[in-house]
C-alpha atoms as a PDB file:
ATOM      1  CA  UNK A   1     139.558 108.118  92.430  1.00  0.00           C
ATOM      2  CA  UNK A   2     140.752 109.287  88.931  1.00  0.00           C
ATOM      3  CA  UNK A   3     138.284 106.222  87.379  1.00  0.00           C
ATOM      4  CA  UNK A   4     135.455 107.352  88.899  1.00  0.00           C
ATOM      5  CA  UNK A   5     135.262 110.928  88.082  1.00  0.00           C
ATOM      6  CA  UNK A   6     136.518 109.817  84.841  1.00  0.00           C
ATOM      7  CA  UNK A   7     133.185 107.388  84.997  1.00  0.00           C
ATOM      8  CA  UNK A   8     131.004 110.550  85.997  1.00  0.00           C
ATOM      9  CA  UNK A   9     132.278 112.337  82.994  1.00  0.00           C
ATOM     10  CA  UNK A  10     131.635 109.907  80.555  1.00  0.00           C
ATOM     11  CA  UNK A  11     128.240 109.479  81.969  1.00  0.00           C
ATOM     12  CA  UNK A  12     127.300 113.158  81.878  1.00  0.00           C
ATOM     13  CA  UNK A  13     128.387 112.902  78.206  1.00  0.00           C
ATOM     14  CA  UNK A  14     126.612 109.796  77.236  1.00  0.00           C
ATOM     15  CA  UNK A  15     123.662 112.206  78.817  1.00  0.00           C
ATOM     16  CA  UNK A  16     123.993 115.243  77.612  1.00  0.00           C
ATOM     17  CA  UNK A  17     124.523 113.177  73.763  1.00  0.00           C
ATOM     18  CA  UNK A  18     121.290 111.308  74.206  1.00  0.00           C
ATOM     19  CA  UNK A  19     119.726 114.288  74.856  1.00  0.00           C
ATOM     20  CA  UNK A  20     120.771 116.116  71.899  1.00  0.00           C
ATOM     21  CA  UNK A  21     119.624 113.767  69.880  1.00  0.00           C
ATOM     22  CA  UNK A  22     116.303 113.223  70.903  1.00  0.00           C
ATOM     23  CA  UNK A  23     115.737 117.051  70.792  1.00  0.00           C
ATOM     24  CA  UNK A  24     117.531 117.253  67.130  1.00  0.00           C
ATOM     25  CA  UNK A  25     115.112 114.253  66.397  1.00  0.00           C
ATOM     26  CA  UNK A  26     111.887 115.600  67.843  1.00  0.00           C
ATOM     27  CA  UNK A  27     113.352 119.218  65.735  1.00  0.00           C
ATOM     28  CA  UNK A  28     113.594 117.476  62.526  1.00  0.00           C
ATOM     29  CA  UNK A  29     110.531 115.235  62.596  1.00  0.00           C
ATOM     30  CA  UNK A  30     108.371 117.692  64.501  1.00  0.00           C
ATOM     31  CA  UNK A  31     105.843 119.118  62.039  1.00  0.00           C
ATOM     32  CA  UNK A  32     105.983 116.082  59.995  1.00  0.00           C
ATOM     33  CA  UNK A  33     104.922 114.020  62.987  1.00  0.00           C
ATOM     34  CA  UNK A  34     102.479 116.501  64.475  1.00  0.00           C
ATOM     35  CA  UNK A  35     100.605 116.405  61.134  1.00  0.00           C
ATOM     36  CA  UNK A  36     100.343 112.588  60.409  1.00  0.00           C
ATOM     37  CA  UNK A  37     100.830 110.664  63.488  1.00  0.00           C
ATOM     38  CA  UNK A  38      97.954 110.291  66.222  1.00  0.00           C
ATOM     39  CA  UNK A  39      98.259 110.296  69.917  1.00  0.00           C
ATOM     40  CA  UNK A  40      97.703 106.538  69.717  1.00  0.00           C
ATOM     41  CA  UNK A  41     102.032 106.154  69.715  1.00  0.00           C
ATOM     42  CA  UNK A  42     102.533 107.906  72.197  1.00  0.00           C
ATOM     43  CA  UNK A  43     101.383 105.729  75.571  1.00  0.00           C
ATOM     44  CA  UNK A  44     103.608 102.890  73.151  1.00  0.00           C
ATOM     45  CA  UNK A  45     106.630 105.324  72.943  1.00  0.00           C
ATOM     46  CA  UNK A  46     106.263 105.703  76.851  1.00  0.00           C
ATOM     47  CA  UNK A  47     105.631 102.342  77.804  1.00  0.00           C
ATOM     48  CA  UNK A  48     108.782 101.335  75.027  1.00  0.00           C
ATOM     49  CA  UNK A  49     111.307 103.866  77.057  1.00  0.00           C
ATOM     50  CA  UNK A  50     110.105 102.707  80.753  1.00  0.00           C
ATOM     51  CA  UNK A  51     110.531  98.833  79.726  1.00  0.00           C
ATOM     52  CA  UNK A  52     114.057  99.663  78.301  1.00  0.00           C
ATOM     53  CA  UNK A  53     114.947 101.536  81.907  1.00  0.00           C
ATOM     54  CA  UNK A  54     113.465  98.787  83.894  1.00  0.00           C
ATOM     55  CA  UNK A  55     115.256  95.641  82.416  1.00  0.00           C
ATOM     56  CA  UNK A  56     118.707  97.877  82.325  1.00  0.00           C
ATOM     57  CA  UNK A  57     117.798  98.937  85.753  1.00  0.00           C
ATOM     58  CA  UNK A  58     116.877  95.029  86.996  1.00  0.00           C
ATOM     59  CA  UNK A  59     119.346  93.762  85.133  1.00  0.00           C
ATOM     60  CA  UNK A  60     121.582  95.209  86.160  1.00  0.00           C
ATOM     61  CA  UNK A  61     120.986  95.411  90.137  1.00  0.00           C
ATOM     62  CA  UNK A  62     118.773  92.530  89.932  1.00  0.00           C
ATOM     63  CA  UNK A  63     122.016  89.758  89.496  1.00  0.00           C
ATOM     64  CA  UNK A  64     124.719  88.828  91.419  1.00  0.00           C
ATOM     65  CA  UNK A  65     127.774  89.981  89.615  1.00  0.00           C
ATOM     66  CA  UNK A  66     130.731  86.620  90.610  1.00  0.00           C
ATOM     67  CA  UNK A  67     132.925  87.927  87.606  1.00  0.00           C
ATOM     68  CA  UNK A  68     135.433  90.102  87.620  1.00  0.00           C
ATOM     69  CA  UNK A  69     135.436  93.889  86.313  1.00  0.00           C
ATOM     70  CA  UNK A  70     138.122  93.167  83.546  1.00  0.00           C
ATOM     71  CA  UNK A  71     136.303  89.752  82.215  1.00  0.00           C
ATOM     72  CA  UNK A  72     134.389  89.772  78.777  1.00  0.00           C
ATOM     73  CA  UNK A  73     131.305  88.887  80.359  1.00  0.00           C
ATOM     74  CA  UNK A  74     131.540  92.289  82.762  1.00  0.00           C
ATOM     75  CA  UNK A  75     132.484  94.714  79.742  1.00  0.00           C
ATOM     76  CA  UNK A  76     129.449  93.119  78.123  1.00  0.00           C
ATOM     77  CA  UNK A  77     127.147  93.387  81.085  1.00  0.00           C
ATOM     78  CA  UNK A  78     128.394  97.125  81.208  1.00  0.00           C
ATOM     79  CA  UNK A  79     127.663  97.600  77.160  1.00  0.00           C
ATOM     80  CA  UNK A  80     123.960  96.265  77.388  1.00  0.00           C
ATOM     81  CA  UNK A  81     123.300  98.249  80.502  1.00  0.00           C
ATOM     82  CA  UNK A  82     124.622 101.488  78.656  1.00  0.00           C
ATOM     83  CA  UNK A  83     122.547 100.709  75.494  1.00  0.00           C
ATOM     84  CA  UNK A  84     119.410 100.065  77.438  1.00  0.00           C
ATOM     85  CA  UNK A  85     119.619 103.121  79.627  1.00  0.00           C
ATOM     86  CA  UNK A  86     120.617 105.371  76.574  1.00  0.00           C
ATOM     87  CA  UNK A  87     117.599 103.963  74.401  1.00  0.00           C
ATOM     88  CA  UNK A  88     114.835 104.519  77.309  1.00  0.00           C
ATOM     89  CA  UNK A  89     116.372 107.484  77.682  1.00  0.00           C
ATOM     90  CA  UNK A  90     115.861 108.541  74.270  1.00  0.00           C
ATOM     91  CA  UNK A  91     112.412 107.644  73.922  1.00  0.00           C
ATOM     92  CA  UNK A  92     111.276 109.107  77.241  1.00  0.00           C
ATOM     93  CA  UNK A  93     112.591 112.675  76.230  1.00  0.00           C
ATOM     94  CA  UNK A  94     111.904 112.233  72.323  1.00  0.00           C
ATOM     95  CA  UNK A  95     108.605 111.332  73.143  1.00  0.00           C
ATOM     96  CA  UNK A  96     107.895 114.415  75.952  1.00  0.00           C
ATOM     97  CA  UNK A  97     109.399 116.800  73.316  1.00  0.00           C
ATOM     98  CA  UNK A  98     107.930 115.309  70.611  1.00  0.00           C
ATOM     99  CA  UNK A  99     103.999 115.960  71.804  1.00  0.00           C
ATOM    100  CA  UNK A 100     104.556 119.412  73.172  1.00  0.00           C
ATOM    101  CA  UNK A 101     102.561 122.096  71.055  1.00  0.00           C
ATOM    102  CA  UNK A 102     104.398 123.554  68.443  1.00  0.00           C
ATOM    103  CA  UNK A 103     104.963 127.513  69.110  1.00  0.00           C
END
């Protein structure tokens, strides 16, 4: 019982630091992008995030799992799935903050 809350924990903070730094990135690079870039990246940036979400998502629903939780090839399978959702994550909220009008 411990492990899972434990798990939701971790998971709110992988969230909640994915977040921060796609805001701190869409902050920093805001004007700079806003001034040189065209709306031409942005369908890539959102069609980049959704392809990260759907082969973490597929992947990792998508295959029969016949290993066990503690074997290499399970804390690897875990890793990848973390990076990919964390990535298309980031994009998707870098790229909605990063084409709102500035104030």
């Amino acid at each position: 019982m411990i492990a899972v809350a434990l798990n939701y924990v971790l998971s709110l903070a992988l969230v909640l630091l994915v977040f921060g730094l796609a805001w701190g990135a869409a902050r920093l690079g805001a004007s700079k992008a806003r001034g040189t870039s065209s709306d031409s990246s942005r369908p890539f940036m959102f069609l980049a995030a959704t392809a990260f979400l759907l082969v973490a998502g597929i992947g990792r629903v998508g295959l029969t799992q016949t290993w066990s939780d503690d074997s290499l090839a399970a804390k690897l399978d875990q890793g990848v799935f973390l990076v990919l959702v964390a990535v298309g994550a980031f994009l998707l909220v870098f790229e909605y903050l990063a084409g709102r009008p500035a104030k």
